[in-house]
Protein backbone atom coordinates (compact mmCIF):
# COMPACT_ATOMS: atom_id res chain seq x y z
CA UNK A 1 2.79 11.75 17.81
CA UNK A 2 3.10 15.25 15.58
CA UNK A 3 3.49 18.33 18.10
CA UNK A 4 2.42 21.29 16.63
CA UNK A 5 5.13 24.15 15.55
CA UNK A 6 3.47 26.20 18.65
CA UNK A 7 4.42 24.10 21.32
CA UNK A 8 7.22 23.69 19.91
CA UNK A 9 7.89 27.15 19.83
CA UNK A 10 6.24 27.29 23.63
CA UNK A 11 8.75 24.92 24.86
CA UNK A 12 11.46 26.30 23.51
CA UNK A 13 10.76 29.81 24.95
CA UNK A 14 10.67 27.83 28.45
CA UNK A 15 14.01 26.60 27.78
CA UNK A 16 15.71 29.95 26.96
CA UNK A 17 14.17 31.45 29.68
CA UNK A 18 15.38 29.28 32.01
CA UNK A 19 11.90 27.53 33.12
CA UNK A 20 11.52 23.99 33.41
CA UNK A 21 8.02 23.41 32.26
CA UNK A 22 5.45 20.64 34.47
CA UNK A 23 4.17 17.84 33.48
CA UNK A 24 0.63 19.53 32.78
CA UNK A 25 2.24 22.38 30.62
CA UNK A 26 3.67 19.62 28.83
CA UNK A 27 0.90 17.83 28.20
CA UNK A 28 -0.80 21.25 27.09
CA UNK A 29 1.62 21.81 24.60
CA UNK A 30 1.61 18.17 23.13
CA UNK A 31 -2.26 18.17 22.31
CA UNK A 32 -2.01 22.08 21.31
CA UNK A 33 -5.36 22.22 23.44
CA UNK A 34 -5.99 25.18 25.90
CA UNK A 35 -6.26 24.32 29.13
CA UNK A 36 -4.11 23.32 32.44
CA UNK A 37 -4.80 22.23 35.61
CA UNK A 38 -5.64 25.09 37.74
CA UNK A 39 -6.12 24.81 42.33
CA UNK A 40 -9.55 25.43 42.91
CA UNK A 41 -9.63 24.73 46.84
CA UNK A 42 -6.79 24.06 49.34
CA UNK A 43 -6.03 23.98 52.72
CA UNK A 44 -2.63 24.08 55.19
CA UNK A 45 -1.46 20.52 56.09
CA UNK A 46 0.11 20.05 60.02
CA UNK A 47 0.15 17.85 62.85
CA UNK A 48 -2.93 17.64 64.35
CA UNK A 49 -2.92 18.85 68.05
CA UNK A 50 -4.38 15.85 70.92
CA UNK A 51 -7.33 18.11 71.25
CA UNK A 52 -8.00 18.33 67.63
CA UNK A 53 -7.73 14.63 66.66
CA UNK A 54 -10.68 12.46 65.67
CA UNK A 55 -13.12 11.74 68.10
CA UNK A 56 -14.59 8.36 68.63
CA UNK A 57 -15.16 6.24 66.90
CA UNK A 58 -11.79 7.64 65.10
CA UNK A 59 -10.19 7.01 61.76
CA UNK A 60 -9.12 3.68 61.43
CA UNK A 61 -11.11 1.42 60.06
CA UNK A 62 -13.50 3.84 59.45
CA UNK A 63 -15.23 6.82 57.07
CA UNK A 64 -15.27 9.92 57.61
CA UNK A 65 -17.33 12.90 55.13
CA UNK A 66 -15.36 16.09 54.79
CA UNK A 67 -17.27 19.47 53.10
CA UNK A 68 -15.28 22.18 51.37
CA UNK A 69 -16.60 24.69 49.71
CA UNK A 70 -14.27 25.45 46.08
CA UNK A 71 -13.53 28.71 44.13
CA UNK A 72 -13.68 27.85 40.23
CA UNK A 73 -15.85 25.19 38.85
CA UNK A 74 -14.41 22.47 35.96
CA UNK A 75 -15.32 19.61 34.18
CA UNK A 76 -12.65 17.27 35.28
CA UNK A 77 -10.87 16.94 38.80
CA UNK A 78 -8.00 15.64 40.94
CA UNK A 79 -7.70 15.68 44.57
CA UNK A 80 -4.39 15.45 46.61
CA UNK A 81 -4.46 14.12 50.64
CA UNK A 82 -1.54 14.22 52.68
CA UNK A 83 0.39 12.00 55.37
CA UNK A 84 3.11 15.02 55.39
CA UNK A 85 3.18 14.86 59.41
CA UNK A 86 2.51 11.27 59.96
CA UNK A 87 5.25 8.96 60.75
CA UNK A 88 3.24 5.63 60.29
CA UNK A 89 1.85 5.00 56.72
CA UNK A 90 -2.14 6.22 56.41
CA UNK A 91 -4.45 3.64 54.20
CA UNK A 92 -7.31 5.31 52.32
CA UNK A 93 -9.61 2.41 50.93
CA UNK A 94 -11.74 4.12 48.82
CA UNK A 95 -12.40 7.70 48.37
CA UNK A 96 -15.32 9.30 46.82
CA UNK A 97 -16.84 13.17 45.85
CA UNK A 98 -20.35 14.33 45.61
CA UNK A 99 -22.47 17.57 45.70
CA UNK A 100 -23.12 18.16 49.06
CA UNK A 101 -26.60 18.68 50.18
CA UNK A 102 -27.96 19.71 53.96
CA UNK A 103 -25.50 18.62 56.78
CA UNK A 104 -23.49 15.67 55.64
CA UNK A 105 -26.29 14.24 52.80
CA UNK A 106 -24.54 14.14 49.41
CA UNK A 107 -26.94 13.92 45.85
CA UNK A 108 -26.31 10.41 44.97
CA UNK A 109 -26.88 10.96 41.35
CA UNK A 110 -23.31 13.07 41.44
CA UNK A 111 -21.25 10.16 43.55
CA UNK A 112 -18.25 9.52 41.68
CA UNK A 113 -15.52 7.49 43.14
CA UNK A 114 -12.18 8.14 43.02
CA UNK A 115 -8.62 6.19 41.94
CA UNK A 116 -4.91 6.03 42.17
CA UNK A 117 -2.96 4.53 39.25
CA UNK A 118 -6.14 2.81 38.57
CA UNK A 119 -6.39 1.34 42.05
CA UNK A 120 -9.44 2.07 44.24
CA UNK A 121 -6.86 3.13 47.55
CA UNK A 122 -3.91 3.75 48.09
CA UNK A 123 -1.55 3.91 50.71
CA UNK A 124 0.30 7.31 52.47
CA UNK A 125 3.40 6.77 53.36
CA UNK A 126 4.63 9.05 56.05
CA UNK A 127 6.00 12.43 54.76
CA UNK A 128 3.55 11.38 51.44
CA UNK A 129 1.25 13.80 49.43
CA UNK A 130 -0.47 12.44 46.89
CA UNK A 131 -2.64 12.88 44.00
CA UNK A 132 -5.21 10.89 42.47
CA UNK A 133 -6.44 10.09 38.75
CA UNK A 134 -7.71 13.02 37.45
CA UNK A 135 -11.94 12.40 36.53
CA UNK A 136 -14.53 13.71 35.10
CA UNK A 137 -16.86 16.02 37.32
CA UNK A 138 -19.19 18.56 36.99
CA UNK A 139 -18.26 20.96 39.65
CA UNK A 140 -19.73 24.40 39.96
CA UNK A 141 -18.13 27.66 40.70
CA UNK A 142 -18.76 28.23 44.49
CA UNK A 143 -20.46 25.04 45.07
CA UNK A 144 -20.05 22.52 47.91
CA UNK A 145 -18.40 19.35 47.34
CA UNK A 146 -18.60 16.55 50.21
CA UNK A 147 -15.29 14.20 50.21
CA UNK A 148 -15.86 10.47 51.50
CA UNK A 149 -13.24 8.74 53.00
CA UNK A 150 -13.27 5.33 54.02
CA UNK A 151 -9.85 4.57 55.98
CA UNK A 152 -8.00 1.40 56.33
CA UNK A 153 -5.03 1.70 59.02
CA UNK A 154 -4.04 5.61 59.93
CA UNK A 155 -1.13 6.61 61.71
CA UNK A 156 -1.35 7.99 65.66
CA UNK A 157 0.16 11.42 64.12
CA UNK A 158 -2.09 12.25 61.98
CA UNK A 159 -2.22 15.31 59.42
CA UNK A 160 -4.90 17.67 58.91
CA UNK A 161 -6.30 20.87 59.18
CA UNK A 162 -7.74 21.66 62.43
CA UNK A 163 -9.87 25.21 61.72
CA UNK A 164 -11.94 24.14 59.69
CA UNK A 165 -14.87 26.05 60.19
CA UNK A 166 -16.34 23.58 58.63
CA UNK A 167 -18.22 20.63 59.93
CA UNK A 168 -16.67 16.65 59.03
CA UNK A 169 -18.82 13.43 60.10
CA UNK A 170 -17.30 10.06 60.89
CA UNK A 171 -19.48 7.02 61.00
CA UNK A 172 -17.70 3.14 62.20
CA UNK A 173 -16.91 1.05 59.49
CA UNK A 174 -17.05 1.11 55.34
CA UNK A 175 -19.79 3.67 54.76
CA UNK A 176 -18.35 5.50 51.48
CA UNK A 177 -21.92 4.64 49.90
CA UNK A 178 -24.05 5.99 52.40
CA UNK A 179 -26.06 9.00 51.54
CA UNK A 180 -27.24 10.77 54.36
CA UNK A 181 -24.39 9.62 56.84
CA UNK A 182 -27.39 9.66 59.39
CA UNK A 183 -26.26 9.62 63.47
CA UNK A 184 -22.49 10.59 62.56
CA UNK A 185 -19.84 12.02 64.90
CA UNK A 186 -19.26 15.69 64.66
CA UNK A 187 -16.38 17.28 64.50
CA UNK A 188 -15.34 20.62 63.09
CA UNK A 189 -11.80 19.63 61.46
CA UNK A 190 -10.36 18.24 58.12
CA UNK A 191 -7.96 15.07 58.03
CA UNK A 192 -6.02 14.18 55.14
CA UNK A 193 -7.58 16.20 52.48
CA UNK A 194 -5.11 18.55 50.89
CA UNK A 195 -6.43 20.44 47.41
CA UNK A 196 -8.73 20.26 45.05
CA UNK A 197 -7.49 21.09 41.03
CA UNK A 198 -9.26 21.52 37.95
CA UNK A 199 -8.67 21.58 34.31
CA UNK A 200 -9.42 25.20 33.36
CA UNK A 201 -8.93 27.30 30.16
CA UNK A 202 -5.18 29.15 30.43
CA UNK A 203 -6.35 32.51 31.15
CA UNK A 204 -7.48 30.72 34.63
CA UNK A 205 -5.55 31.09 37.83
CA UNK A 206 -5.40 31.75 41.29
CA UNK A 207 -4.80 33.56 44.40
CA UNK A 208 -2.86 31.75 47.54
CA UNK A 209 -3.88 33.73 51.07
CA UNK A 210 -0.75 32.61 53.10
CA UNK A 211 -1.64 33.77 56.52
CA UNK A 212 -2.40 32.72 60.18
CA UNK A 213 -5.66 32.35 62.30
CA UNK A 214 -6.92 35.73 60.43
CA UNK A 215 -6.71 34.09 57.03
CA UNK A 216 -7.90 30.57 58.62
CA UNK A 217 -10.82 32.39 59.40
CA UNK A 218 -11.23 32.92 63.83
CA UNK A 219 -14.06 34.72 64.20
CA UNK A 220 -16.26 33.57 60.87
CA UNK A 221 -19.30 31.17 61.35
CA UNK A 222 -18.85 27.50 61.65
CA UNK A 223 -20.12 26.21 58.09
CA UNK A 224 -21.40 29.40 56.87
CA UNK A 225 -18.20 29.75 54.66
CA UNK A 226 -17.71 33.67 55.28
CA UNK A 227 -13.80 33.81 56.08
CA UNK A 228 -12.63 37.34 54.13
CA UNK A 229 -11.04 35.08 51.12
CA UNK A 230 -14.19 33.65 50.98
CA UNK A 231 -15.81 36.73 50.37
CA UNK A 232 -13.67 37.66 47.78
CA UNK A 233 -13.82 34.71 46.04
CA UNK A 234 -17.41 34.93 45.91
CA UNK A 235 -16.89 38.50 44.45
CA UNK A 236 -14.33 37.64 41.90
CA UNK A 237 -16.49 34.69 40.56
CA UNK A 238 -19.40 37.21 40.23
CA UNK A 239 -17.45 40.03 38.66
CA UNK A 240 -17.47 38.81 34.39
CA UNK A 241 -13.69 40.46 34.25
CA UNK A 242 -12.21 37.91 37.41
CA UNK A 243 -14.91 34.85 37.06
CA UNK A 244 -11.85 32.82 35.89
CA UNK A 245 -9.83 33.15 39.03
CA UNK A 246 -9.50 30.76 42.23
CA UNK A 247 -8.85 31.47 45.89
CA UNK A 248 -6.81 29.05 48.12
CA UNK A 249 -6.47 29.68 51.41
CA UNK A 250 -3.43 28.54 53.15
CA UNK A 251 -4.24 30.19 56.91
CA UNK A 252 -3.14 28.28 59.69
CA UNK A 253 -4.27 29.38 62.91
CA UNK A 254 -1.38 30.40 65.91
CA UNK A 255 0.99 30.43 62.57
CA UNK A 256 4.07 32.40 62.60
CA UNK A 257 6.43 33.86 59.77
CA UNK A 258 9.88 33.31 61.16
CA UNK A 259 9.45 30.71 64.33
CA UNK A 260 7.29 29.73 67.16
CA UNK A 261 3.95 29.45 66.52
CA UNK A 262 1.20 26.49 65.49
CA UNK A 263 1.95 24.30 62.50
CA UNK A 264 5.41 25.06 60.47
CA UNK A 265 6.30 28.46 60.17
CA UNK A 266 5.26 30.46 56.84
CA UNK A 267 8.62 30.34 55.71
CA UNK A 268 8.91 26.48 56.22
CA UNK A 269 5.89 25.71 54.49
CA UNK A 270 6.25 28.31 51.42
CA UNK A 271 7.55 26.04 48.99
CA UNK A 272 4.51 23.68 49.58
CA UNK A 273 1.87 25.55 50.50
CA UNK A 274 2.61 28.27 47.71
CA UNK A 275 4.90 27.47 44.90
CA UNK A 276 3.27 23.62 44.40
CA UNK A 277 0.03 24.81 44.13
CA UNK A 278 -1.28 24.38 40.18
CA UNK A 279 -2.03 27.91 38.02
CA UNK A 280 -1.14 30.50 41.04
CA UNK A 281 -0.47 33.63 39.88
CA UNK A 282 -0.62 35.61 42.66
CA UNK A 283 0.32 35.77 46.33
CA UNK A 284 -1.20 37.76 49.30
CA UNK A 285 0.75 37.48 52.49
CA UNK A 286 -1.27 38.47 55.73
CA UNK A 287 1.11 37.49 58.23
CA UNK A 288 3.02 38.62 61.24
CA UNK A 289 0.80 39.50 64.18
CA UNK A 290 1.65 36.22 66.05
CA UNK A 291 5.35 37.37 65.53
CA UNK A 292 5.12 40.02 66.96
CA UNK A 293 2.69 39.20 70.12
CA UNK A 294 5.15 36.77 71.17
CA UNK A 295 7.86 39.13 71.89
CA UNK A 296 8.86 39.17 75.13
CA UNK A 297 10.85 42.33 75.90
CA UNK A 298 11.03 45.62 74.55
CA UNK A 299 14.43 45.38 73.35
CA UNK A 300 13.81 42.36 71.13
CA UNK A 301 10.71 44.34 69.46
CA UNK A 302 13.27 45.77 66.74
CA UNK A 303 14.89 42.45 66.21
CA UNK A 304 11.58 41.01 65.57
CA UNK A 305 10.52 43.57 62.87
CA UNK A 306 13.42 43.15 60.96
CA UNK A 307 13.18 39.08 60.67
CA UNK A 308 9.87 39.86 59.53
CA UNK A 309 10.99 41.89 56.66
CA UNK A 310 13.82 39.87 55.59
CA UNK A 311 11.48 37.21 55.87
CA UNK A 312 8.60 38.70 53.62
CA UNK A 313 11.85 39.65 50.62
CA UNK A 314 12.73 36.41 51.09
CA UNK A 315 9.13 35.18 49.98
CA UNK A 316 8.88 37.83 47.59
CA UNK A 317 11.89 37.10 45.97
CA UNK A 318 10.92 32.76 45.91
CA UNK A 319 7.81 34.01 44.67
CA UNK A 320 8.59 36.18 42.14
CA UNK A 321 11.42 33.83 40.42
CA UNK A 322 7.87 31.98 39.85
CA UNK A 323 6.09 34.60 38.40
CA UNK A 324 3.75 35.20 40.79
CA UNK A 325 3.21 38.28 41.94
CA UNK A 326 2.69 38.95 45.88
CA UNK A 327 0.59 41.54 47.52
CA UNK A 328 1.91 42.28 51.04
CA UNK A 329 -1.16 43.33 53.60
CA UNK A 330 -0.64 45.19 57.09
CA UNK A 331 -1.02 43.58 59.82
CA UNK A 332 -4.44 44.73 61.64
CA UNK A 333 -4.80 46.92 64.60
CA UNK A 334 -4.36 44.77 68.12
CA UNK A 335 -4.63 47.67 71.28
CA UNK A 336 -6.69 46.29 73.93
CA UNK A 337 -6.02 42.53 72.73
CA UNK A 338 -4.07 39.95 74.87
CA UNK A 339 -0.78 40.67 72.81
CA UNK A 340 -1.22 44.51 73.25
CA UNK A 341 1.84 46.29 74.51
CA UNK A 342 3.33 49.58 73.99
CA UNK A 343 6.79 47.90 72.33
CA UNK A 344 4.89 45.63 70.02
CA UNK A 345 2.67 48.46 68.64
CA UNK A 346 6.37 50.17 67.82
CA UNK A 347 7.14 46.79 66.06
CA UNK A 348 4.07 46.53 64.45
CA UNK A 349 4.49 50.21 62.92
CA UNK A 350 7.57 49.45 61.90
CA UNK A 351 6.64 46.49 60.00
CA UNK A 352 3.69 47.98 58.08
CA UNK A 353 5.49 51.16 57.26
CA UNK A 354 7.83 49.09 55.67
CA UNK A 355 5.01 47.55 54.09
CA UNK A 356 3.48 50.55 52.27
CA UNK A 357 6.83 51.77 51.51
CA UNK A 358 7.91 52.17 47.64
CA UNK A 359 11.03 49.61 48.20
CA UNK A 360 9.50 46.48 49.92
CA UNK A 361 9.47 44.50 46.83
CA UNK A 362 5.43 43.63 46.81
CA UNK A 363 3.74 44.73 44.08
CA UNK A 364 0.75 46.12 45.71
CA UNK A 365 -0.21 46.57 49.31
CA UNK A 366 -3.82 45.65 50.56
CA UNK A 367 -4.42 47.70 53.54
CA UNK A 368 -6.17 46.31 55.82
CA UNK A 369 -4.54 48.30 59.09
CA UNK A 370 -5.93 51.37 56.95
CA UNK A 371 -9.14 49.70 56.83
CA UNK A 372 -9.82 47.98 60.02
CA UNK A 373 -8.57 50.84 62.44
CA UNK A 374 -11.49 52.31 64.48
CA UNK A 375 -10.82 56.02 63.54
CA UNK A 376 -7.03 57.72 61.78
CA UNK A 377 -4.35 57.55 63.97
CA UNK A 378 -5.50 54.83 66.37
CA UNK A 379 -4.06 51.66 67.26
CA UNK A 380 -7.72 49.78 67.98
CA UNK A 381 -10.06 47.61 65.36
CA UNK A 382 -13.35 49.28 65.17
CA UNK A 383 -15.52 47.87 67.90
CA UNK A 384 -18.20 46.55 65.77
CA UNK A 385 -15.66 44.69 63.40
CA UNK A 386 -13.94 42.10 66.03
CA UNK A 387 -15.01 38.67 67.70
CA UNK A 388 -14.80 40.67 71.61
CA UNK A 389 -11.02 40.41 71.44
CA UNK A 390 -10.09 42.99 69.82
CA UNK A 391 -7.61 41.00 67.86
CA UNK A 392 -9.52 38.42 65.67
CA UNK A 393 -13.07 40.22 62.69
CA UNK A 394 -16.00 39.13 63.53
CA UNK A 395 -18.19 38.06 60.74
CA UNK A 396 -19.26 41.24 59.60
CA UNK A 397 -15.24 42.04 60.30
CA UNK A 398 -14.23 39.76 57.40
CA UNK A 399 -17.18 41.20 55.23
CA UNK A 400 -15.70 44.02 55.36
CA UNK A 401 -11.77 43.12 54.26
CA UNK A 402 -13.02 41.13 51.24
CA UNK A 403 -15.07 43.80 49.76
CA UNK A 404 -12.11 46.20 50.76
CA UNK A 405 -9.93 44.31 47.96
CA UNK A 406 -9.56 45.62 44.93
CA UNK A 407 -10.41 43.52 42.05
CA UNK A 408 -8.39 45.39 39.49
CA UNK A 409 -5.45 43.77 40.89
CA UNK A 410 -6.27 40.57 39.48
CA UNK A 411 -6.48 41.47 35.97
């Protein structure tokens, strides 16, 4: 094989600048074409809570029809499930992707079935991500895409993603062909499925929203697919200057920066939830309020703050030695919620001051404290803007922070 004098020269610039180049840059450089693979959907794995688990008739054995709605569109795919918080192995069949249609019917004409190492399943060991074969699919900026998964044995931890705010459908047995999944189980959570990525030109890339039940999307309507990233992904993809750029969300609802919390902490899951996500090139960190609502005494309120900063440089700096640039956002007004209490509004102001201020290491702050407060110099969310608890946007609530982002920063 002849590799052009360009990659050659684009590898060794790598090398001298200290980068170890993937597999896909690679690969990029070997055929001198222009294109890598790029995250076009994603969601935060962790144990699923007994409350959130599968209803009957359950996994095992059977198939269950998971919608997401992506960011970019491509001509060729791979999708990655996870076992990550499983400690018995997780059997997936067969797997197969579609264009989603009303409810859980899929347009059979787009049914394309997946493979792994050229085998039809393949099995998740616990602690396992995988991905499988990349394929050719015709998937559309914005568009829905229904994922079919019929199950062999599943472990009694199982991984997933409980807010959804999306709507998955589990019929008994092998039904990976059926259309229409007619009389299926209900259940508004995702199991197993981990990212979507897509071969897009080089100038694509994406955003990762690390955040907590804010970023997940509490408060936005089941299946209407109106969580604030989603509205700026939708204006990003509509704007000719940022139509090339992705939006992952990586919210987990109850999550926590330093400890405590739902799920692993944002500083556990950084390296996988950020840095192994394909063609990110920039961060946005909305997290902290769940920090600081669990403080118990006024005295610890200062304590609190500062773990939070040292944990946002410490992100910042993991981030950066990527190249990615991160965005910090402040942390939304809470007086009047549940957590409200005079010390954690002290730690709160403490935090986002630090946040606008010209030496916290983020490269631009998105204010959303600024832009969510009910009136200047108030501690409240405008009345209209949250899901009656003061804490959490309503719909219109998460309207308004997506359009509130600028779109010059993703130039």
């Amino acid at each position: 094989m002849q590799i052009k004098k360009s990659s050659v020269l684009l590898l060794l610039v790598l090398v001298f600048l200290g980068c170890k180049p993937n597999q896909s840059t690679i690969k990029v450089a070997e055929k001198g074409n222009t294109q890598n693979w790029v995250g076009t959907w994603a969601t935060a794995q962790m144990l699923v809570e007994p409350n959130n688990m599968p209803p009957a008739p359950g996994l095992t054995e059977n198939t269950i029809r998971q919608i997401i709605r992506v960011s970019i569109g491509g001509k060729k795919l791979r999708l990655r499930f996870s076992n990550i918080f499983s400690d018995q192995p997780t059997v997936l069949k067969s797997v197969s992707v579609a264009n989603a249609l009303e409810g859980a019917a899929i347009d059979e004409k787009t049914q394309k079935a997946l493979s792994f190492n050229g085998n039809a399943g393949v099995t998740l060991n616990p602690g396992q991500d995988v991905f499988s074969d990349s394929f050719d699919f015709q998937l559309k900026e914005g568009q829905l895409l229904a994922i079919t998964i019929h199950y062999g044995a599943t472990s009694q931890k199982t991984t997933g993603h409980p807010g959804s705010r999306t709507t998955s459908y589990i019929l008994q047995g092998d039904q990976i062909n059926n259309i229409d999944f007619a009389g299926a189980t209900k259940t508004d959570h995702w199991y197993t499925i981990m990212g979507v990525d897509v071969i897009a030109a080089v100038n694509s890339a994406n955003i990762v929203c690390l955040g907590n039940s804010i970023t997940d999307g509490r408060g936005s309507g089941t299946n209407k697919q109106n969580r604030w990233t989603d509205i700026l992904s939708g204006r990003l993809l509509q704007n000719k200057n940022t139509a090339n750029i992705g939006v992952l969300n990586l919210g987990i609802g109850g999550n926590c920066v330093v400890k405590g919390g739902l799920g692993p902490t944002a500083l556990d899951r950084f390296e996988r939830d950020v840095l192994s996500q394909a063609g990110t090139k920039w961060l946005v960190i909305l997290e902290g309020i769940n920090d600081i609502g669990g403080i118990k005494n006024a005295e610890d309120a200062p304590i609190k703050a500062q773990e939070l900063i040292s944990a946002y440089k410490v992100m910042i700096e993991k981030a950066h030695a990527k190249n990615i640039k991160v965005y910090g956002c402040t942390i939304l007004p809470f007086q009047k919620s549940f957590y409200d209490a005079p010390f954690k509004q002290d730690a709160r102001d403490t935090v986002n001051a630090w946040i606008r201020s010209k030496n916290s290491g983020f490269d631009a702050v998105i204010d959303f404290d600024k832009e969510m407060v009910s009136e200047p110099g108030s501690k409240t969310i405008l009345s209209n803007m949250h899901d009656n608890d003061f804490l959490h946007p309503n719909e219109l609530g998460y309207r308004r922070m997506g359009e509130a982002i600028d779109l010059g920063l993703f130039k």
